[in-house]
C-alpha atoms as a PDB file:
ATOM      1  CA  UNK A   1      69.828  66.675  -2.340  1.00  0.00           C
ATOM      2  CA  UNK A   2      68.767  70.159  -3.085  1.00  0.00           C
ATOM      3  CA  UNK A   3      69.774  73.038  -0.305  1.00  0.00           C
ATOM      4  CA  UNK A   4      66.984  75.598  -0.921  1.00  0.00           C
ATOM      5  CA  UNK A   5      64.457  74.958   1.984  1.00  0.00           C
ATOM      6  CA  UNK A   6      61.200  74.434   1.523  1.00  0.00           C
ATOM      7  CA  UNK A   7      57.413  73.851   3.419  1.00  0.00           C
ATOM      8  CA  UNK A   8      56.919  70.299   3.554  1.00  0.00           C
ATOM      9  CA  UNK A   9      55.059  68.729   0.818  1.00  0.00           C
ATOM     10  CA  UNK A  10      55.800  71.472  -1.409  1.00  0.00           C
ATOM     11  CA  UNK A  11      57.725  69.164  -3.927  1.00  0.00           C
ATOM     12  CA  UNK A  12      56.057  69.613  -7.329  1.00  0.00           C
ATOM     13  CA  UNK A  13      57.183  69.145 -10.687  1.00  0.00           C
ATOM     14  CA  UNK A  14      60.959  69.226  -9.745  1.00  0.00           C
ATOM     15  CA  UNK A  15      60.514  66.235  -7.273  1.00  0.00           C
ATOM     16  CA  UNK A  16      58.980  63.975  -9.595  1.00  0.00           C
ATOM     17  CA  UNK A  17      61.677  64.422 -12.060  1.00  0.00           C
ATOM     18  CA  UNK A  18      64.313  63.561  -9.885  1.00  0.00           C
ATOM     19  CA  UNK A  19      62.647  60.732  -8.320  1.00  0.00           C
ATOM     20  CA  UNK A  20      61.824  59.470 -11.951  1.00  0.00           C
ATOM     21  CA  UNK A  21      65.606  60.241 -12.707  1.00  0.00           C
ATOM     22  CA  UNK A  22      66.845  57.951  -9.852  1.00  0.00           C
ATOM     23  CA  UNK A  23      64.929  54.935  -9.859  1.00  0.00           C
ATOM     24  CA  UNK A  24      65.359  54.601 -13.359  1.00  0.00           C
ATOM     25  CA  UNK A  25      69.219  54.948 -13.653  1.00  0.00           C
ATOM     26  CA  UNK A  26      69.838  53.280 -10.393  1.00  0.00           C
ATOM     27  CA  UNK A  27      67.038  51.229  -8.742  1.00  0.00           C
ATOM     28  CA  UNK A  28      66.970  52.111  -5.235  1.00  0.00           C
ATOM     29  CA  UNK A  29      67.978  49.997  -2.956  1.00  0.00           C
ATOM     30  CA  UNK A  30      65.536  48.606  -0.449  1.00  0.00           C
ATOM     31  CA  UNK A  31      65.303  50.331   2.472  1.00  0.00           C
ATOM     32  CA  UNK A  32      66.107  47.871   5.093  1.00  0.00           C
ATOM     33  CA  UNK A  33      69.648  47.000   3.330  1.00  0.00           C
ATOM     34  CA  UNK A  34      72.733  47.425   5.869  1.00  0.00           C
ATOM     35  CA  UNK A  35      75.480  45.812   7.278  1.00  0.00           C
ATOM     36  CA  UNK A  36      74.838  43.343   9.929  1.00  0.00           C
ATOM     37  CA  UNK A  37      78.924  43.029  10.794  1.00  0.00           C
ATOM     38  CA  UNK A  38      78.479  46.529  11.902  1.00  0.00           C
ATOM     39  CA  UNK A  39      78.531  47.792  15.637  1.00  0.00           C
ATOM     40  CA  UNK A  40      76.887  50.304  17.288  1.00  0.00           C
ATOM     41  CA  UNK A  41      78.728  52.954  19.282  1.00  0.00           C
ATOM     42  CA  UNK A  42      79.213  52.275  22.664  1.00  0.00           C
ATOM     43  CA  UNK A  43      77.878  54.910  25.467  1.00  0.00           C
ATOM     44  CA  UNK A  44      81.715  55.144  27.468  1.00  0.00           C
ATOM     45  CA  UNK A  45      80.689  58.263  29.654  1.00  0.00           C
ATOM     46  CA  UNK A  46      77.814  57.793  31.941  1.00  0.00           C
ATOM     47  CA  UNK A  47      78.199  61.402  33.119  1.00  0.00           C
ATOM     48  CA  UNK A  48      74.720  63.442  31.676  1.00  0.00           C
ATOM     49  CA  UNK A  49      76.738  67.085  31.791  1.00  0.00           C
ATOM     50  CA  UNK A  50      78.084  67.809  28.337  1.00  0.00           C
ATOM     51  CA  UNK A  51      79.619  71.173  29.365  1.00  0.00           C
ATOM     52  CA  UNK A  52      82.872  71.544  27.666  1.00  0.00           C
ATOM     53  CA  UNK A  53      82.552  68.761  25.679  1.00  0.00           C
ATOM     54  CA  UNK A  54      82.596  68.769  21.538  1.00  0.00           C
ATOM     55  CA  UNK A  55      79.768  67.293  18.997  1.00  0.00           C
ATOM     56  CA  UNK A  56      78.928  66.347  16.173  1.00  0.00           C
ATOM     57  CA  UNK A  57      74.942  67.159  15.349  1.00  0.00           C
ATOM     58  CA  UNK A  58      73.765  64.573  12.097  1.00  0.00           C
ATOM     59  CA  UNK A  59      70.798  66.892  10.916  1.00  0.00           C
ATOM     60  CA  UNK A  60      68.002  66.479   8.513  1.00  0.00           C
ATOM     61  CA  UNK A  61      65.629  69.889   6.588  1.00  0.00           C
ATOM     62  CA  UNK A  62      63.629  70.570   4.116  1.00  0.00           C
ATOM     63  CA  UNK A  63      64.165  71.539   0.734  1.00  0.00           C
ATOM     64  CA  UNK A  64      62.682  72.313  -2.690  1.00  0.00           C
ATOM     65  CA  UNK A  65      63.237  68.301  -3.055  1.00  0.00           C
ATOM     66  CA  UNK A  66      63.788  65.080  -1.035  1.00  0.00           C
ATOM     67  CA  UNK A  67      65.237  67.385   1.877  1.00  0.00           C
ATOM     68  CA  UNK A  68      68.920  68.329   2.672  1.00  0.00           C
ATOM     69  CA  UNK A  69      71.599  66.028   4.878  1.00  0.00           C
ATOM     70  CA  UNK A  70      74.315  68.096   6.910  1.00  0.00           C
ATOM     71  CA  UNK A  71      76.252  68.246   9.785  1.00  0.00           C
ATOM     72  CA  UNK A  72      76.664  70.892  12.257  1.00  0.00           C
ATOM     73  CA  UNK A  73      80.068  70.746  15.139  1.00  0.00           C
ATOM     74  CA  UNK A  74      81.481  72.725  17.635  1.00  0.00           C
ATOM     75  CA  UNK A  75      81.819  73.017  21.041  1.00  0.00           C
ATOM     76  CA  UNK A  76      78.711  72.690  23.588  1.00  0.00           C
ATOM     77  CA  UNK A  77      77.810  75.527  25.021  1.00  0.00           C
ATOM     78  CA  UNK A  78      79.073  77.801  22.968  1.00  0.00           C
ATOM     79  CA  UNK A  79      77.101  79.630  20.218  1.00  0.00           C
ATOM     80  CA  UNK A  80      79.268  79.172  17.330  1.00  0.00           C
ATOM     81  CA  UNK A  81      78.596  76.795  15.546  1.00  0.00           C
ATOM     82  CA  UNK A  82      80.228  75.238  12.219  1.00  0.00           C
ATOM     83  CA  UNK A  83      78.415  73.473   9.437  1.00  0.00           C
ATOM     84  CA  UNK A  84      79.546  71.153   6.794  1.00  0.00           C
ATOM     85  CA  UNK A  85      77.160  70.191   3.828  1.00  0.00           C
ATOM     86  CA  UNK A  86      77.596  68.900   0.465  1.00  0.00           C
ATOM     87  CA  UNK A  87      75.640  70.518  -2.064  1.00  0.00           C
ATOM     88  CA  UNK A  88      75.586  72.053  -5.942  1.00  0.00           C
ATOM     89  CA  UNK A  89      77.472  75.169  -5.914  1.00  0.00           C
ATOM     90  CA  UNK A  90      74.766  77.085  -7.255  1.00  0.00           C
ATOM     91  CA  UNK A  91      71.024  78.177  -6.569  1.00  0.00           C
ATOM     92  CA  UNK A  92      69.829  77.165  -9.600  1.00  0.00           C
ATOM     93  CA  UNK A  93      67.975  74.016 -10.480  1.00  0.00           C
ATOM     94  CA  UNK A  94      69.499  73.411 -13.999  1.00  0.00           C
ATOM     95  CA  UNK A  95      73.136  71.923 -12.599  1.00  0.00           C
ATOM     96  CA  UNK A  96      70.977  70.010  -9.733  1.00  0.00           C
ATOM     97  CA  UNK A  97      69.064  68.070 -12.530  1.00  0.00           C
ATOM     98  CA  UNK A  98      72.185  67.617 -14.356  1.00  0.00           C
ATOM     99  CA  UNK A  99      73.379  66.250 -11.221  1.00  0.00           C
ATOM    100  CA  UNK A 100      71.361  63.412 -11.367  1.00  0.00           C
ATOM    101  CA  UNK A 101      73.616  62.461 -14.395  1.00  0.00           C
ATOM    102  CA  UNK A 102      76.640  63.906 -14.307  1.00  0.00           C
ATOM    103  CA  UNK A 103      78.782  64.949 -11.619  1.00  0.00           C
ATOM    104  CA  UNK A 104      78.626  68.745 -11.212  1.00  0.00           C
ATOM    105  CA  UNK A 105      80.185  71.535  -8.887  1.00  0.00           C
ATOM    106  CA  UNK A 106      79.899  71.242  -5.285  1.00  0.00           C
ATOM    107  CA  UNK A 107      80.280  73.127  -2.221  1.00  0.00           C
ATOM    108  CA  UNK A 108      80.188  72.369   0.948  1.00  0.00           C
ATOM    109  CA  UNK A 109      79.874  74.772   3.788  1.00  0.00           C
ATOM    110  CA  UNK A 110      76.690  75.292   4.903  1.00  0.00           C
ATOM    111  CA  UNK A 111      73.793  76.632   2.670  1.00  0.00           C
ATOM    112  CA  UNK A 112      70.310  78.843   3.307  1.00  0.00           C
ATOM    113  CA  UNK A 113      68.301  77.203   5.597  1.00  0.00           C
ATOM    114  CA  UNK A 114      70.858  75.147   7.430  1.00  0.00           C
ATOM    115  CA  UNK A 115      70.820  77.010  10.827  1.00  0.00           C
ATOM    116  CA  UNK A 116      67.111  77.601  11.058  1.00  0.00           C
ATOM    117  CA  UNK A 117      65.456  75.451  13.697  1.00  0.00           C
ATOM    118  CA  UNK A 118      62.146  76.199  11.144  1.00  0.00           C
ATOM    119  CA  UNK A 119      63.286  73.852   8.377  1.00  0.00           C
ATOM    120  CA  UNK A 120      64.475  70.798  11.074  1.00  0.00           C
ATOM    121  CA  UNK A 121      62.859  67.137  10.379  1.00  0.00           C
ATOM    122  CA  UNK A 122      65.768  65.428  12.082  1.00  0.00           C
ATOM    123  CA  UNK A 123      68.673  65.504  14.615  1.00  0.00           C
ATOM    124  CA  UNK A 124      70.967  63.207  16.070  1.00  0.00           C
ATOM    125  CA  UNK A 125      73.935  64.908  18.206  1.00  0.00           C
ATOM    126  CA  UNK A 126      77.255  62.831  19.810  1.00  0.00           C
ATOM    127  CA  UNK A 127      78.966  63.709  21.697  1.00  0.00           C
ATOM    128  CA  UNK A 128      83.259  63.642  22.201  1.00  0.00           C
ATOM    129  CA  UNK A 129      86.238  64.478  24.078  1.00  0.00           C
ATOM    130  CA  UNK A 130      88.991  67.422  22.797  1.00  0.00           C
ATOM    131  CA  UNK A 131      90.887  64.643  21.312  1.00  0.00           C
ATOM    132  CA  UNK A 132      88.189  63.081  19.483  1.00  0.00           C
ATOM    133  CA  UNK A 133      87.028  66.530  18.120  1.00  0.00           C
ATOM    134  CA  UNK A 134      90.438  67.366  16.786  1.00  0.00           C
ATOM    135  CA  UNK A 135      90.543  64.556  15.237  1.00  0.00           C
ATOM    136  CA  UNK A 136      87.215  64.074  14.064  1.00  0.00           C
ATOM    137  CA  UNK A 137      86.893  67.641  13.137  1.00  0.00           C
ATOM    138  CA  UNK A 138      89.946  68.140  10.851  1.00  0.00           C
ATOM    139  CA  UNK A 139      88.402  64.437   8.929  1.00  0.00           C
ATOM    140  CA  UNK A 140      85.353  66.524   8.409  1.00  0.00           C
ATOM    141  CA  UNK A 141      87.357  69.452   7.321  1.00  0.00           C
ATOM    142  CA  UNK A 142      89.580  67.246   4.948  1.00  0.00           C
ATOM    143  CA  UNK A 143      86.426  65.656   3.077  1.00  0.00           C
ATOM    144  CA  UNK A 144      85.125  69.203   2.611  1.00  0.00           C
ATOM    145  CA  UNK A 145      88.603  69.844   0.699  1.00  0.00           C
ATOM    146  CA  UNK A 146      88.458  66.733  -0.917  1.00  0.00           C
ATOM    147  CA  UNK A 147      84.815  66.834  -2.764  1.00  0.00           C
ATOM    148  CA  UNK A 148      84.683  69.474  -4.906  1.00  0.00           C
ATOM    149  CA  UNK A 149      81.232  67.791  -6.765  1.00  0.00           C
ATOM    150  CA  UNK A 150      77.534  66.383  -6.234  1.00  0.00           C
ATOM    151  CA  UNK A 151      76.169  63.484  -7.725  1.00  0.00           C
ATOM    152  CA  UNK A 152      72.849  62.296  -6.540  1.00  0.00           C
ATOM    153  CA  UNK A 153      72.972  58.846  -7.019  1.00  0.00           C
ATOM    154  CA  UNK A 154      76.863  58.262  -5.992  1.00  0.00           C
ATOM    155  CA  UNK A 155      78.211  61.326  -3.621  1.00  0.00           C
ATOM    156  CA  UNK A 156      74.958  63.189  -2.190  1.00  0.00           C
ATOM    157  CA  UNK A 157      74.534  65.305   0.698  1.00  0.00           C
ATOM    158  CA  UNK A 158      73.912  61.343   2.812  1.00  0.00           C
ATOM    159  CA  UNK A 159      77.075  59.646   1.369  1.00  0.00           C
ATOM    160  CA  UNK A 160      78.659  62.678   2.514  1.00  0.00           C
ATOM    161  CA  UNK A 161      77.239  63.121   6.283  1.00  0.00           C
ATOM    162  CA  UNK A 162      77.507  58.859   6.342  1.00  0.00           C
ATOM    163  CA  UNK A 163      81.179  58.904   5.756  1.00  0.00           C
ATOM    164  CA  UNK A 164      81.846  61.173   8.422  1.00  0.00           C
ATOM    165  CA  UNK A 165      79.339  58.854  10.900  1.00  0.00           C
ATOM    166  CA  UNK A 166      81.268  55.857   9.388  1.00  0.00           C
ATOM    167  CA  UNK A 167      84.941  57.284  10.426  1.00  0.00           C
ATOM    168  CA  UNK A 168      83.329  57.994  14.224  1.00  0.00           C
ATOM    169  CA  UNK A 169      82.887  54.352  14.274  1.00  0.00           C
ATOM    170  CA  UNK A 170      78.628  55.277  14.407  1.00  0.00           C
ATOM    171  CA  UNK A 171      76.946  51.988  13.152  1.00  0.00           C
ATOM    172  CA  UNK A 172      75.053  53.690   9.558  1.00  0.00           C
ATOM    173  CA  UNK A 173      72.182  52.902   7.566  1.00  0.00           C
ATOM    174  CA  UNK A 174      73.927  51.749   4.786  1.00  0.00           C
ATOM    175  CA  UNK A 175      72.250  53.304   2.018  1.00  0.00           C
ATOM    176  CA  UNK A 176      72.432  57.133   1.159  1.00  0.00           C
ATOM    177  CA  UNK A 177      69.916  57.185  -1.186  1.00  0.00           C
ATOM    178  CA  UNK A 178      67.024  57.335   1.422  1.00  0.00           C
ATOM    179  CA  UNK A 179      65.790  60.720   2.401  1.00  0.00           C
ATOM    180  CA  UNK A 180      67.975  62.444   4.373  1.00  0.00           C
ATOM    181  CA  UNK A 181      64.911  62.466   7.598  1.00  0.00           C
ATOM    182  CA  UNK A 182      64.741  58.754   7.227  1.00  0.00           C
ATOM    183  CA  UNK A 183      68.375  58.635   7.073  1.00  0.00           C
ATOM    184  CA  UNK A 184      69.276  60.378  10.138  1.00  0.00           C
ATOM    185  CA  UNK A 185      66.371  58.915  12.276  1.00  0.00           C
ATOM    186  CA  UNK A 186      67.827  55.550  11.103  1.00  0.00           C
ATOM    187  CA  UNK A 187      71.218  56.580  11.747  1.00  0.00           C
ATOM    188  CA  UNK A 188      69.924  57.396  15.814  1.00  0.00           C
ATOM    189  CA  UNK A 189      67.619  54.217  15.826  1.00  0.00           C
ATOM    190  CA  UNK A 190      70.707  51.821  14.826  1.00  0.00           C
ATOM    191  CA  UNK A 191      72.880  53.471  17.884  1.00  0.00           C
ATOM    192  CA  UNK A 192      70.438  52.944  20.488  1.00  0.00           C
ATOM    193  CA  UNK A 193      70.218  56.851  20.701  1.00  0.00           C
ATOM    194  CA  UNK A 194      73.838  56.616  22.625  1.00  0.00           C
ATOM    195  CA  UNK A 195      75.176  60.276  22.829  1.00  0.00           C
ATOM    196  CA  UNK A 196      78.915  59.543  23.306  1.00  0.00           C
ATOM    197  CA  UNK A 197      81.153  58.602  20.892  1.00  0.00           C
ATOM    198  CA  UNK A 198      83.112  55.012  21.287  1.00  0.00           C
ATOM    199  CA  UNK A 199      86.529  55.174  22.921  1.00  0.00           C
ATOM    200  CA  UNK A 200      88.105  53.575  19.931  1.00  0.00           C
ATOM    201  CA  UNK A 201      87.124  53.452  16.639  1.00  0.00           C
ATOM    202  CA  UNK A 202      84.840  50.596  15.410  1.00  0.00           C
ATOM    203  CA  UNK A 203      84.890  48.386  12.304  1.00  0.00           C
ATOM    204  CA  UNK A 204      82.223  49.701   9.458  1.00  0.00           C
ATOM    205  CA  UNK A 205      80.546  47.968   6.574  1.00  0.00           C
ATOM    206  CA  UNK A 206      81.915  50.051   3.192  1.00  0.00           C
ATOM    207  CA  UNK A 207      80.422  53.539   2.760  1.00  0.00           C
ATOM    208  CA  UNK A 208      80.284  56.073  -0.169  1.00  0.00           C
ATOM    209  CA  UNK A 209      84.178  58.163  -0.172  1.00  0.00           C
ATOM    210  CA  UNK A 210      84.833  60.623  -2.862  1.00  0.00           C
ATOM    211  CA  UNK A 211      87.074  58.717  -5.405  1.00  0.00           C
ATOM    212  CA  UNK A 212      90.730  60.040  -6.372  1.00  0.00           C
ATOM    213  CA  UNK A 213      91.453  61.120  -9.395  1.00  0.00           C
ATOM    214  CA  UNK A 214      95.184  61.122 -10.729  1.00  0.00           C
ATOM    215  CA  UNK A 215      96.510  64.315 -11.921  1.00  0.00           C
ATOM    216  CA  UNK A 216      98.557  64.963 -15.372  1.00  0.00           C
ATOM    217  CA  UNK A 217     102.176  63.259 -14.719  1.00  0.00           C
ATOM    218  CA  UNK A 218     104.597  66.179 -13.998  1.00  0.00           C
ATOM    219  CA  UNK A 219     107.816  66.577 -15.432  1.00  0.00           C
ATOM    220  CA  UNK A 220     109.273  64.644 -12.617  1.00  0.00           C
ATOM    221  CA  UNK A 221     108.812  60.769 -12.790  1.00  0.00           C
ATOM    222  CA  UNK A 222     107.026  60.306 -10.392  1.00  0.00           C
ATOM    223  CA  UNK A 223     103.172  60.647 -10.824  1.00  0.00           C
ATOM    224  CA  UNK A 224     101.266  62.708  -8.468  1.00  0.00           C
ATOM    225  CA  UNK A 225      97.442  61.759  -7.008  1.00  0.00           C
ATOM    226  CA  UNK A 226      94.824  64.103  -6.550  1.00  0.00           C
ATOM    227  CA  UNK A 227      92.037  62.955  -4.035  1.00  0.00           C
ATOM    228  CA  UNK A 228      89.066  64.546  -5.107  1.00  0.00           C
ATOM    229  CA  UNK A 229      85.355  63.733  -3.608  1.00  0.00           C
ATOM    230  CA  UNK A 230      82.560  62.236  -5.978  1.00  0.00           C
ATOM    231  CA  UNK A 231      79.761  65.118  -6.876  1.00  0.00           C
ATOM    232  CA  UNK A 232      76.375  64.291  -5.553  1.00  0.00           C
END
């Protein structure tokens, strides 16, 4: 989805393009689709104090279109905060409508708008242990490195932010082409609003990964593979 915020209802022309471009090259999927073999998260620490503890915040804002999905993680407490988005690599709109076509170049740090409470429509924080977080965190830091594009109907800003609820064994919507609000409030209403992460990780119904591409063959015989992340 788009990264420039925006006031709510202020889609115009733009939205209605891209809506028009979706539906017609894809046909949604319903709403309600997910996987029932899924399983929620379980709540393992009763304990309410989250001092010193790590999280990972699934967040939801506004945008010039359908709204922006992102993640923010860190440490609670402290102000710092990292962010991890995927988005076109650019500010203007001409690559995001070609991105409802064609796969085009990506980043995904964080973008304008991301830390400003202003632009919020959603939120849905876990919490984890150091170990989790180190692990959980350097996933999240690998799929940054691994999806260099954005395609909105196959590797948006949700397929991203749903793999990463997908590896921390979070029970997901199945379908990242709702808005990202509806998306994340989902994402909180299928956990039970549980703010822990599970001991262990849970089974999950297939999500959205960025696919790999193979490389040129080097001289040597053996042929390297290049992971690289859809565009969305």
């Amino acid at each position: 989805m788009q990264h420039r915020p925006a006031k709510r209802g202020g889609l115009g022309f733009l939205v209605g393009l891209c809506a028009v471009a979706i539906s017609a090259g894809l046909g949604i999927q319903a709403a309600s689709a997910q996987d029932a073999s899924a399983t929620a998260v379980t709540s393992a620490k009763p304990q309410s104090n989250t001092k010193g503890m790590y999280y990972v915040d699934f967040r939801a804002r506004t945008a010039a279109s359908y709204g922006h999905a992102f993640v923010w993680f860190g440490r609670a407490g402290q102000r710092q905060i990292e962010v991890a988005g995927l988005h076109p690599a650019t500010e203007s709109v001409i690559p995001y409508i070609i991105g409802h076509v064609l796969p085009v170049l990506a980043e995904t740090g964080k973008s304008y708008g991301d830390l400003d409470e202003d632009y919020l429509t959603a939120s849905y924080r876990v919490y984890m242990d150091e170990a989790q977080a180190k692990e959980v965190f350097a996933y999240i830091k690998h799929l940054q490195a691994t999806s260099p594009v954005w395609n909105a109907a196959t590797w948006n800003c949700v397929a991203f932010i749903q793999t990463i609820a997908s590896h921390m064994g979070l029970r997901v919507p199945g379908n990242h082409l709702l808005y990202p609000e509806e998306w994340v409030n989902r994402l909180r209403e299928l956990n039970g609003g549980r703010r822990y992460m599970a001991s262990q990780p849970m089974a999950q119904a297939p999500t959205p990964r960025a696919p790999a591409v193979a490389a040129r063959k080097p001289a040597a015989p053996a042929r390297q593979i290049v992971e690289a992340a859809p565009r969305t």
